[in-house]
C-alpha atoms as a PDB file:
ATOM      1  CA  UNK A   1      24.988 131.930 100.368  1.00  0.00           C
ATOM      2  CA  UNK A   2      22.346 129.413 100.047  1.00  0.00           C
ATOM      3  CA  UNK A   3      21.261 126.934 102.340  1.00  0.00           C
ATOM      4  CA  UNK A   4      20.661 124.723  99.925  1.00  0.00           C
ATOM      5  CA  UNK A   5      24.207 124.440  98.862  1.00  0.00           C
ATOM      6  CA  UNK A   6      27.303 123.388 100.104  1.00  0.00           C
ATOM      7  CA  UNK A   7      29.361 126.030 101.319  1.00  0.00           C
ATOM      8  CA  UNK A   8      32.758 125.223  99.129  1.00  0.00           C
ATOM      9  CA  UNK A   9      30.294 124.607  95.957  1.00  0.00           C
ATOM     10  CA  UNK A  10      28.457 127.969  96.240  1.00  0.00           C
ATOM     11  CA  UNK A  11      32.553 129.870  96.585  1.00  0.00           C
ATOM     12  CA  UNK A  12      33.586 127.329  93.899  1.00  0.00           C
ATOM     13  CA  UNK A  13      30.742 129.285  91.850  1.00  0.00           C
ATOM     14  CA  UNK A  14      31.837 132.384  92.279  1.00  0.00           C
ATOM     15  CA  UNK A  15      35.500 132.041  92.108  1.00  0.00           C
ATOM     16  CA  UNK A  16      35.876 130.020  89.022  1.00  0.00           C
ATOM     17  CA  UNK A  17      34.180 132.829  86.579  1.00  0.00           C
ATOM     18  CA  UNK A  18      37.465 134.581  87.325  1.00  0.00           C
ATOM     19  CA  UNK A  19      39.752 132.089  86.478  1.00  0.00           C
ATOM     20  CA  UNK A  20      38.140 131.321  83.577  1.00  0.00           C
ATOM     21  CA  UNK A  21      38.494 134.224  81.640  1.00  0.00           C
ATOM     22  CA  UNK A  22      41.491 132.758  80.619  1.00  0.00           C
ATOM     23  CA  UNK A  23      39.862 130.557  78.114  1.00  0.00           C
ATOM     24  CA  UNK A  24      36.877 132.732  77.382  1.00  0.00           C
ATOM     25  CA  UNK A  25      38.305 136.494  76.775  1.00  0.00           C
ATOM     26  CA  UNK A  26      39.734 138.130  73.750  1.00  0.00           C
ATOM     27  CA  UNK A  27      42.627 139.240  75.693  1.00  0.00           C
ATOM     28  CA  UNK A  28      43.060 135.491  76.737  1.00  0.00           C
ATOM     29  CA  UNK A  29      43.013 134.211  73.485  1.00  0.00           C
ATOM     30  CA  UNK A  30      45.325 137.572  72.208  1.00  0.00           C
ATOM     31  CA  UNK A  31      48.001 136.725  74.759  1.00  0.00           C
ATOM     32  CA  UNK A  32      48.494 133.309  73.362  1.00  0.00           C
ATOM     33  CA  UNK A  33      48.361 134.050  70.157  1.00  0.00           C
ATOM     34  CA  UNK A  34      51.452 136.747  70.916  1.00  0.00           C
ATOM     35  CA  UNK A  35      53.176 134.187  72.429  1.00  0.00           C
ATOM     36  CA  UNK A  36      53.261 132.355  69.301  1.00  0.00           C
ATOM     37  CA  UNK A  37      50.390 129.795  70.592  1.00  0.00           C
ATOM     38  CA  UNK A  38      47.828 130.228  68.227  1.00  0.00           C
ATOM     39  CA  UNK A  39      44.696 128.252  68.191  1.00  0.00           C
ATOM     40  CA  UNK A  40      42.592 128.126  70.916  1.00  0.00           C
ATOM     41  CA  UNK A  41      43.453 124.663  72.265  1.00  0.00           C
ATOM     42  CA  UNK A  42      47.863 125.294  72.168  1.00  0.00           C
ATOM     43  CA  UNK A  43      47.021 128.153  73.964  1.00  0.00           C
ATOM     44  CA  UNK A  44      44.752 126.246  76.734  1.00  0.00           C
ATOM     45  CA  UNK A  45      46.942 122.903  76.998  1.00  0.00           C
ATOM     46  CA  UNK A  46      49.687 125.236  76.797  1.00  0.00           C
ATOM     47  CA  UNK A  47      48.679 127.461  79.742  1.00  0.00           C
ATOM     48  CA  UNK A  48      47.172 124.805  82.139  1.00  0.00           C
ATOM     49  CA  UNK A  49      50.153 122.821  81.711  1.00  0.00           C
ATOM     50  CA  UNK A  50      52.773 125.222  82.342  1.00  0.00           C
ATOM     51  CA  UNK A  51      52.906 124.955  85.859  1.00  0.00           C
ATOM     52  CA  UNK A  52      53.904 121.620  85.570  1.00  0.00           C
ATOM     53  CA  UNK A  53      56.668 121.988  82.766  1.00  0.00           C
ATOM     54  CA  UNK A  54      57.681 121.382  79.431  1.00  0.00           C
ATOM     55  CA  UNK A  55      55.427 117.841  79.649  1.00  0.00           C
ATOM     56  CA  UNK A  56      54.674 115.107  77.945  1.00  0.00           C
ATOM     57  CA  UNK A  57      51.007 114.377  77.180  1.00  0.00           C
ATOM     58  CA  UNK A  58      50.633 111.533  79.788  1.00  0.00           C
ATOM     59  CA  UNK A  59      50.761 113.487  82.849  1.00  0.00           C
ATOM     60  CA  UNK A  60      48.165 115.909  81.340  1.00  0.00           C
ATOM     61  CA  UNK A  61      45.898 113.275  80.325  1.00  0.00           C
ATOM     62  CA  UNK A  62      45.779 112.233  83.564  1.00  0.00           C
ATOM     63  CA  UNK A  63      45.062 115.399  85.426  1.00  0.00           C
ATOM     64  CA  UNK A  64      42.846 117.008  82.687  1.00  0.00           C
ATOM     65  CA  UNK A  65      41.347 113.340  82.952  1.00  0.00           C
ATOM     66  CA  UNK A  66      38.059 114.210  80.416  1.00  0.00           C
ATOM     67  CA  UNK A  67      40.390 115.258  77.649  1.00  0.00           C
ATOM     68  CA  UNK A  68      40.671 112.201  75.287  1.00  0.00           C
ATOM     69  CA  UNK A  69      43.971 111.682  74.913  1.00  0.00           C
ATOM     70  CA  UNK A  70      44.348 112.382  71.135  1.00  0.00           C
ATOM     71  CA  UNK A  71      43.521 115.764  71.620  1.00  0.00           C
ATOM     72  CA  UNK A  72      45.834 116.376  74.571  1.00  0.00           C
ATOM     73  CA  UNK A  73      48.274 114.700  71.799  1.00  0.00           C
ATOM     74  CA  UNK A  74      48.398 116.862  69.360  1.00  0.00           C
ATOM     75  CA  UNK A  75      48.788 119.684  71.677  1.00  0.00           C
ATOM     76  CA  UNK A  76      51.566 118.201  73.949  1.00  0.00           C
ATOM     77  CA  UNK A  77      55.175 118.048  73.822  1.00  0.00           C
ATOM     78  CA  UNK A  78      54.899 120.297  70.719  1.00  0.00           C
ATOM     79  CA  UNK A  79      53.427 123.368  72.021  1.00  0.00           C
ATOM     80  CA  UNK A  80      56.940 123.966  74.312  1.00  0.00           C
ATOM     81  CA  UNK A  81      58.781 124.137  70.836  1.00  0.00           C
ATOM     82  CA  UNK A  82      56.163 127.759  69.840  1.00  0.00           C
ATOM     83  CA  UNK A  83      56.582 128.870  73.564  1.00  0.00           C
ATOM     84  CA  UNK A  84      58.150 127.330  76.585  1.00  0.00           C
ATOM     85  CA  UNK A  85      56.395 127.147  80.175  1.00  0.00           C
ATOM     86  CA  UNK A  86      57.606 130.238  81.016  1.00  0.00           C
ATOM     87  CA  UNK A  87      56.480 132.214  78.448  1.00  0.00           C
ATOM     88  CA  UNK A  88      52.962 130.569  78.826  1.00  0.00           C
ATOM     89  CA  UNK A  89      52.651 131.448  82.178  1.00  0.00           C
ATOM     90  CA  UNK A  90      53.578 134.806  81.401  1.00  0.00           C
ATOM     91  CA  UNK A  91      51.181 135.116  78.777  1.00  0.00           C
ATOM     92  CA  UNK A  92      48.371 133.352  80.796  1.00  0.00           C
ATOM     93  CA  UNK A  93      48.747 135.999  83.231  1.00  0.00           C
ATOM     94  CA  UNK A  94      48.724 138.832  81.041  1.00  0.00           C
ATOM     95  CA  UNK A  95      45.854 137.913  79.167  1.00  0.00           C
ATOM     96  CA  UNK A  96      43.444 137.125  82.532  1.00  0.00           C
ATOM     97  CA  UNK A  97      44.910 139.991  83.444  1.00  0.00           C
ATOM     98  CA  UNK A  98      44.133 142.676  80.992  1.00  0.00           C
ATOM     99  CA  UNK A  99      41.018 140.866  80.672  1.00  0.00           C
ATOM    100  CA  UNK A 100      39.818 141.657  84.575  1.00  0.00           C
ATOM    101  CA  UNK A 101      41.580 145.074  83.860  1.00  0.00           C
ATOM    102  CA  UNK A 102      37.915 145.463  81.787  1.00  0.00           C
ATOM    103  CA  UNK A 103      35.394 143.554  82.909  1.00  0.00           C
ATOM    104  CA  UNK A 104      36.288 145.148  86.469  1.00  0.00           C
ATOM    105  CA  UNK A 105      36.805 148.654  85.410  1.00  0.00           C
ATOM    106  CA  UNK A 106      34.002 149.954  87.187  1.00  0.00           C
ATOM    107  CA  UNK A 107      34.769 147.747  90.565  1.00  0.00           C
ATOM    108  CA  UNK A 108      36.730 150.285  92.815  1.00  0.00           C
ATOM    109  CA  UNK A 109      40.571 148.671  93.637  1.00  0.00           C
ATOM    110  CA  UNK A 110      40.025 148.557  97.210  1.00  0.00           C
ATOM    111  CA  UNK A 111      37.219 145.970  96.413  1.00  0.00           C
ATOM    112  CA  UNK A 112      39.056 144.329  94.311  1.00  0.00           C
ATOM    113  CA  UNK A 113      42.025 144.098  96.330  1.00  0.00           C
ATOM    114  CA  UNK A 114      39.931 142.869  99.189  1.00  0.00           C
ATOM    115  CA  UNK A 115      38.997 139.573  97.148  1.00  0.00           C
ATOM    116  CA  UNK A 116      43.001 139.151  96.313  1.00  0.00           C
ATOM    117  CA  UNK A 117      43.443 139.280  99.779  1.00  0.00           C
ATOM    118  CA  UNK A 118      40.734 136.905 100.814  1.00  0.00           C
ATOM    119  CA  UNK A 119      41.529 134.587  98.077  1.00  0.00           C
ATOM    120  CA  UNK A 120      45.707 134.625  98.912  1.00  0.00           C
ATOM    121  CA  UNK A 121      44.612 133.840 102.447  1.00  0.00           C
ATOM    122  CA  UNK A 122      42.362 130.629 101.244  1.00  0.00           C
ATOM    123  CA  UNK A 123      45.460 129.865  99.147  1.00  0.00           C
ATOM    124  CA  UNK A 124      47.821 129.445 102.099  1.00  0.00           C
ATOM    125  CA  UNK A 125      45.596 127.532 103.753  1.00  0.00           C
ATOM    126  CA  UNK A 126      45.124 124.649 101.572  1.00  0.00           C
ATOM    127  CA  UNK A 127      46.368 120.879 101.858  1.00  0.00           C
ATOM    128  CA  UNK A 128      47.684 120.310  98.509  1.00  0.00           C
ATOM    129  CA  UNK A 129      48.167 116.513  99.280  1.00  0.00           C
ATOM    130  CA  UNK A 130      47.445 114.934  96.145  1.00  0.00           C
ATOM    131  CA  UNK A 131      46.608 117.276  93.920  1.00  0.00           C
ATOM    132  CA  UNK A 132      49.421 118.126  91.434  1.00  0.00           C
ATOM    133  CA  UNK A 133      47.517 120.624  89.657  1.00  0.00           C
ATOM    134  CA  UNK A 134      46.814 122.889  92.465  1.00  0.00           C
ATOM    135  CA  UNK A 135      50.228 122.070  93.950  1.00  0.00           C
ATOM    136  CA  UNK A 136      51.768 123.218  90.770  1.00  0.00           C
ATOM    137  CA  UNK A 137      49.955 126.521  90.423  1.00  0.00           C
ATOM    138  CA  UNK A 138      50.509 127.303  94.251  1.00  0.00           C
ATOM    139  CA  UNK A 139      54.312 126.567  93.867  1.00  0.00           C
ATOM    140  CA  UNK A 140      53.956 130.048  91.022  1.00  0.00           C
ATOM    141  CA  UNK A 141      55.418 133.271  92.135  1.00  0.00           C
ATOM    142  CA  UNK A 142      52.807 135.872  93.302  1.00  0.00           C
ATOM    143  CA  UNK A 143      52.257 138.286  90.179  1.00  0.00           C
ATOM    144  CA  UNK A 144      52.808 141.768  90.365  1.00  0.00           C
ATOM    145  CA  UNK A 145      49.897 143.221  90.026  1.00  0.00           C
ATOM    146  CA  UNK A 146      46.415 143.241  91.288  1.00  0.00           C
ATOM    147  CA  UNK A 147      44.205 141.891  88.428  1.00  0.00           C
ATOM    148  CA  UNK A 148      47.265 139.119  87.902  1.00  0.00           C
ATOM    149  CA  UNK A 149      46.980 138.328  92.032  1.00  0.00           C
ATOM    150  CA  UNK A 150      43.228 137.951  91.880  1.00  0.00           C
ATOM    151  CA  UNK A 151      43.457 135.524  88.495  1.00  0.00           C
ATOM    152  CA  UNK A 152      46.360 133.889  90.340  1.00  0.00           C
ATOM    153  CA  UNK A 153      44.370 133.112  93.519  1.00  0.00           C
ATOM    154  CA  UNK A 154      41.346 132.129  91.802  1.00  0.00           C
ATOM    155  CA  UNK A 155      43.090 129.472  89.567  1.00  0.00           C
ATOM    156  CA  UNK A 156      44.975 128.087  92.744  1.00  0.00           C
ATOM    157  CA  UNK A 157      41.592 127.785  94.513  1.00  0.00           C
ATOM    158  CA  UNK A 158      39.286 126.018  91.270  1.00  0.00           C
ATOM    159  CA  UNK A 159      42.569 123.690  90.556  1.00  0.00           C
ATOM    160  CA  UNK A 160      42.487 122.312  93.936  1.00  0.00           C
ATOM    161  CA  UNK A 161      38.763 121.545  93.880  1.00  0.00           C
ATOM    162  CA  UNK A 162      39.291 120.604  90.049  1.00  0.00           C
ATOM    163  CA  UNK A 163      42.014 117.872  91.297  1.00  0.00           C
ATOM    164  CA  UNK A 164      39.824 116.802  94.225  1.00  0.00           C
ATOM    165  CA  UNK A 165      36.672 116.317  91.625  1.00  0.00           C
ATOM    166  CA  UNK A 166      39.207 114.195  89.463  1.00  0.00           C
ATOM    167  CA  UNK A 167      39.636 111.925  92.677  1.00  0.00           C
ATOM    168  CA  UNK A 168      35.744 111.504  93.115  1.00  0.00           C
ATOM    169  CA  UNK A 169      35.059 110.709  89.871  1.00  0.00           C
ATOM    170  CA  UNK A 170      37.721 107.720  90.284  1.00  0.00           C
ATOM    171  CA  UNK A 171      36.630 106.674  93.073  1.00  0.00           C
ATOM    172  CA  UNK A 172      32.985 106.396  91.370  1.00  0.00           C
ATOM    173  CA  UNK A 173      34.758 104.304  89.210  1.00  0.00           C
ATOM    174  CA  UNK A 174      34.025 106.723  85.798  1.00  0.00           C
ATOM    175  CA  UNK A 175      36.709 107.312  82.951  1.00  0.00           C
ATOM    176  CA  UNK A 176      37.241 110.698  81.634  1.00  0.00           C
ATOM    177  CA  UNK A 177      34.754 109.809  78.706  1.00  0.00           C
ATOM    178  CA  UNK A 178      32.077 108.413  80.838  1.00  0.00           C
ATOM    179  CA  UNK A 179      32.331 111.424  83.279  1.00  0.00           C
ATOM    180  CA  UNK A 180      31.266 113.666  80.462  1.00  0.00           C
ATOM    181  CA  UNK A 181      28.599 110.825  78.906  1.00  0.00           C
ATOM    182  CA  UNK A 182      26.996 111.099  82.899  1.00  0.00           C
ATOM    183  CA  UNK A 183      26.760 115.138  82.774  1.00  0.00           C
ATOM    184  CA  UNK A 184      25.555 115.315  79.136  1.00  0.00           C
ATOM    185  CA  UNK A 185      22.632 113.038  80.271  1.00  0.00           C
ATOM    186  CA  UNK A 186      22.156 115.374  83.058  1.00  0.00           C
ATOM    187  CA  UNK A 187      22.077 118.874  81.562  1.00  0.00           C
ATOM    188  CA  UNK A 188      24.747 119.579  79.073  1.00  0.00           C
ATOM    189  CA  UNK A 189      24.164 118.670  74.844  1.00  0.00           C
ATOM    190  CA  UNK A 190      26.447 116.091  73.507  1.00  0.00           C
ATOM    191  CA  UNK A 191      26.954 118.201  70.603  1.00  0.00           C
ATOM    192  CA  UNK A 192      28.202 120.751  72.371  1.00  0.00           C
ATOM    193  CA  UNK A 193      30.436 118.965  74.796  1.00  0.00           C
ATOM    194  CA  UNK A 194      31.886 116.140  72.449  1.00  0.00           C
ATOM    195  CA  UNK A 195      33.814 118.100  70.389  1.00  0.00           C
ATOM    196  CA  UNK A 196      35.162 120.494  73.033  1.00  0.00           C
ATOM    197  CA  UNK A 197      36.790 117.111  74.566  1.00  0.00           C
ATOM    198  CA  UNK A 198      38.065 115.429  71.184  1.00  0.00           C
ATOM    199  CA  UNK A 199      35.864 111.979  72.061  1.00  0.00           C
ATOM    200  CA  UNK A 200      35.057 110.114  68.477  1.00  0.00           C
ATOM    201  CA  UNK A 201      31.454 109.068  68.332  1.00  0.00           C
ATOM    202  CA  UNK A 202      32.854 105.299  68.602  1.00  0.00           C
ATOM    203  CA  UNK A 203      34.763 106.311  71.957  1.00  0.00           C
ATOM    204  CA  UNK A 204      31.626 108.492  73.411  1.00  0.00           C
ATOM    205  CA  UNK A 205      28.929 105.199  72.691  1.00  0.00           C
ATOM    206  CA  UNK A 206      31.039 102.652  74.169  1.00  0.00           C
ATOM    207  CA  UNK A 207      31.418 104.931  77.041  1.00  0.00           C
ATOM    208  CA  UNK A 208      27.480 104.879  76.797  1.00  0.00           C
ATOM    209  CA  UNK A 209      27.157 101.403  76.417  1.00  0.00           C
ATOM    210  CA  UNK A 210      29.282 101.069  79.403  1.00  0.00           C
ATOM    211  CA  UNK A 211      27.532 102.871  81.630  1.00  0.00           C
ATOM    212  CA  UNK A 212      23.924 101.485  80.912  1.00  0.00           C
ATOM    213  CA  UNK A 213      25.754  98.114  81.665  1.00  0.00           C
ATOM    214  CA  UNK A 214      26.691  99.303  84.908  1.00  0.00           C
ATOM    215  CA  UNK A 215      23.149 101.099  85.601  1.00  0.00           C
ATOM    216  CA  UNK A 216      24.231 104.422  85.723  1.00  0.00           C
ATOM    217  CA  UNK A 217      22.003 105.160  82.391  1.00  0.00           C
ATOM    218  CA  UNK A 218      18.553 103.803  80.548  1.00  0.00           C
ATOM    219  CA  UNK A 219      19.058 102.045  77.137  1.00  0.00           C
ATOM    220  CA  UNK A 220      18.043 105.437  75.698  1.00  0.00           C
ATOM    221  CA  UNK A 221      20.605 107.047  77.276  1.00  0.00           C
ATOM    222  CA  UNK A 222      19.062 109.034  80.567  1.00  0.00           C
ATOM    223  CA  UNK A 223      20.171 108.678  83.972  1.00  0.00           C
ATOM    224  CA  UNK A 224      18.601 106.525  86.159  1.00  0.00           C
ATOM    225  CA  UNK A 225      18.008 107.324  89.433  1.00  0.00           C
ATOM    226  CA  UNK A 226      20.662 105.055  90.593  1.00  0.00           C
ATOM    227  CA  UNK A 227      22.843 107.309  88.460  1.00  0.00           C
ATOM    228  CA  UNK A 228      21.457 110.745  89.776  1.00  0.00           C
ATOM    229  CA  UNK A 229      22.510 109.624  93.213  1.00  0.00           C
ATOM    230  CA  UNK A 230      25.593 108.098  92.494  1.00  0.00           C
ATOM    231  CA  UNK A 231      25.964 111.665  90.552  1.00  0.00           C
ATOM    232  CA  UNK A 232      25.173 113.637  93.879  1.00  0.00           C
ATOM    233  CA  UNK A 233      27.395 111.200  96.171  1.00  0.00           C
ATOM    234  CA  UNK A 234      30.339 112.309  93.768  1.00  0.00           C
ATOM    235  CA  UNK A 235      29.566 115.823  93.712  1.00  0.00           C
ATOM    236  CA  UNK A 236      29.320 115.394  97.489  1.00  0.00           C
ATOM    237  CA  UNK A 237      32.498 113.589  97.778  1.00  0.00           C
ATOM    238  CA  UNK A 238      33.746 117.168  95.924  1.00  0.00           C
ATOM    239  CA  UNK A 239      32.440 119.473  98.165  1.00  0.00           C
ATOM    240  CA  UNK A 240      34.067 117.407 101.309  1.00  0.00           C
ATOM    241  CA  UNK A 241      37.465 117.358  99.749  1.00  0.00           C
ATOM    242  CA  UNK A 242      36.983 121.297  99.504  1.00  0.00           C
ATOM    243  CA  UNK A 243      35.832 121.770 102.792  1.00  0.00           C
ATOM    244  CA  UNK A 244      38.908 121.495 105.014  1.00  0.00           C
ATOM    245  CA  UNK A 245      40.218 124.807 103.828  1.00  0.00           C
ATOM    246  CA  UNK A 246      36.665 126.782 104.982  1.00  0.00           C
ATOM    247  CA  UNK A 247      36.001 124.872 107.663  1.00  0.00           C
ATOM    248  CA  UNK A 248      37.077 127.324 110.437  1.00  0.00           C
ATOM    249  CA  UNK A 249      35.258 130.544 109.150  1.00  0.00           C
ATOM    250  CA  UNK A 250      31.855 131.135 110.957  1.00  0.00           C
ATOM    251  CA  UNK A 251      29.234 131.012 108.407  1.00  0.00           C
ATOM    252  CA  UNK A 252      29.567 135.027 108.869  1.00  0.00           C
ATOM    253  CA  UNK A 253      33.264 135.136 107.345  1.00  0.00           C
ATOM    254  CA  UNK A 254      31.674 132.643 104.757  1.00  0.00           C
ATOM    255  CA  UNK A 255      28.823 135.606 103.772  1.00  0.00           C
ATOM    256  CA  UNK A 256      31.315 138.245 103.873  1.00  0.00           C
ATOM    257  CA  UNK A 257      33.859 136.345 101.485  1.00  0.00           C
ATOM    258  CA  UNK A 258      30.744 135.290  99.177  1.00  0.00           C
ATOM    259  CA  UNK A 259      29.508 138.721  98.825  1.00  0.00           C
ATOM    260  CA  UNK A 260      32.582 140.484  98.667  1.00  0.00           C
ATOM    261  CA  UNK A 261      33.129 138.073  96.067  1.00  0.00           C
ATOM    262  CA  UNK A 262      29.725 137.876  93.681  1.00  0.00           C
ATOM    263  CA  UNK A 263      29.591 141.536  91.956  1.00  0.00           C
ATOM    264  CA  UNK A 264      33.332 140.316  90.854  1.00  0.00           C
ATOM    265  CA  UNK A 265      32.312 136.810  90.042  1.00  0.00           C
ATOM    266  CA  UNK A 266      29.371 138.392  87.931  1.00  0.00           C
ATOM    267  CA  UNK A 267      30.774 140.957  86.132  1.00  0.00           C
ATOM    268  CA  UNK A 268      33.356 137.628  85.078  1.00  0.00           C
ATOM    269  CA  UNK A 269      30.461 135.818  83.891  1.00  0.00           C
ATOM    270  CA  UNK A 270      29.511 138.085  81.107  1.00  0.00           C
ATOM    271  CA  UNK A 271      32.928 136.443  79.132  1.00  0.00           C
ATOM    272  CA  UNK A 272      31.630 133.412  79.378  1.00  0.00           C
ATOM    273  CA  UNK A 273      28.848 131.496  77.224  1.00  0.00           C
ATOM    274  CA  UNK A 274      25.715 130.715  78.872  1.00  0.00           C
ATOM    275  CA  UNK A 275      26.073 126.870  78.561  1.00  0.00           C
ATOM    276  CA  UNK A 276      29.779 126.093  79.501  1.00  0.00           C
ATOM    277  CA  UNK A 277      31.711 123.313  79.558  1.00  0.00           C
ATOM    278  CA  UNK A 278      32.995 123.561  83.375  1.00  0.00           C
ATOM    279  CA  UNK A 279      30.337 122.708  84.967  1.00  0.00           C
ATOM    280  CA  UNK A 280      28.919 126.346  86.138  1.00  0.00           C
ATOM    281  CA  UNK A 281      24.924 126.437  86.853  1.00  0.00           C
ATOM    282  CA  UNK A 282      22.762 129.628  84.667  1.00  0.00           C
ATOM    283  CA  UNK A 283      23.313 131.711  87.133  1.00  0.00           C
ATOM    284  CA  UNK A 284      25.832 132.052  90.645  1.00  0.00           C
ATOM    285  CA  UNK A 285      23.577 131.344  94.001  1.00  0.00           C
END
């Protein structure tokens, strides 16, 4: 791993390709659609949410937290009449599953099994202490089989640092709207990420409006340097709340996980776009 980068951020990179396949494969997307949850977006509220129940959209709005909440709406309580929690989850794994079943053809079990391993063990050791969503997916029972362990483990792991990013963004005092007004002035196109989040163009510019009030952004709409390091003390604030669960590994256990990890976490990236919406850099360090 880099030197450069903080230890939980550089695993975070290579751990959350394989969750995400979820969203990103054909045999994610197939799996829903079997399940009767067609459409992308019943199939991801669907999925994420299962852990937690046949919910309302409240409690997702508020742990999704950049979703605006008429999209989460139209998704939630409805999706549990086309498939209940169960048969989401069962679906979520099968889909992540037969998707790592391919991209990881050529990766020999024992490797792969070694990162389920690694992973499970990082699982156990976590303080779920405020974060639902990770609580909620490490409550699950351990799937059967290997690709479905490794997905499992993954999505336990990027949940809790996904509920611990939620906290720092709070605590910078951002909405879910302005979060994603800050990162699209950093490096990510409006027109890409807008839509993917359901913001109307009158929500997303009084988020903007908001924020160059509060100096985070010029009147044109660029971060100011006050914002870039208000930016980095969040994503620091991230990588802290991360940290407990590495912190007694020698930075030689850290290498060992990381590389056993990256020809896994690259072969994931190829199923997903270049530019993503989760916050992923070009390319894993």
């Amino acid at each position: 791993m880099t030197e450069l980068v903080h230890p939980a951020r550089a695993l975070w990179w290579l751990f959350e390709p394989v969750h995400a396949v979820t969203y990103f494969s054909p045999e994610g997307r197939a799996a829903f659609e079997a399940a009767g949850l067609r459409g992308t977006w019943r199939g991801y509220f669907a999925g994420r949410a299962a852990p937690l129940g046949p919910v309302d959209a409240p409690p997702v709005i508020a742990g999704f937290f950049s979703f605006a909440p008429s999209m989460v709406e139209r998704a939630l309580p409805d999706v549990w009449k086309l498939a209940d929690p169960d048969v989401a989850l069962a679906a979520r794994v099968e889909g992540a599953s037969a998707a790592l079943a391919r991209l990881l053809e050529h990766v020999e079990p024992e490797q792969v099994e070694l990162v389920a391993d690694l992973l499970e063990q990082a699982v156990t050791r976590l303080d779920c202490a405020g974060r639902v969503l990770a609580a909620a997916n490490a409550a699950l029972p351990r799937p059967a089989g290997l690709y479905g362990r490794l997905w499992q483990a993954a999505t336990v792991m990027r949940e809790h640092r996904g509920d611990g990013h939620v906290a720092a963004l709070v605590a910078a005092g951002l909405d879910g709207c302005e979060a994603l007004v800050v990162r699209c002035a950093l490096d990510v196109r409006r027109d890409m990420m807008q839509p993917l989040r359901g913001w109307t163009d009158g929500q997303w510019d009084a988020a903007t409006a908001r924020l160059v009030e509060r100096g985070w952004l010029t009147e044109r709409g660029t971060i100011t340097e006050c914002g870039r390091i208000r930016h980095q003390s969040l994503e620091a604030a991230t990588d802290l709340a991360a940290t407990r669960v590495w912190e007694n590994h020698p930075r030689a256990e850290l290498d060992r996980i990381a590389a056993a990890l990256k020809p896994i976490s690259a072969l994931c990236r190829t199923a997903l776009p270049p530019i993503n919406p989760i916050g992923l850099p070009a390319a894993t360090a």
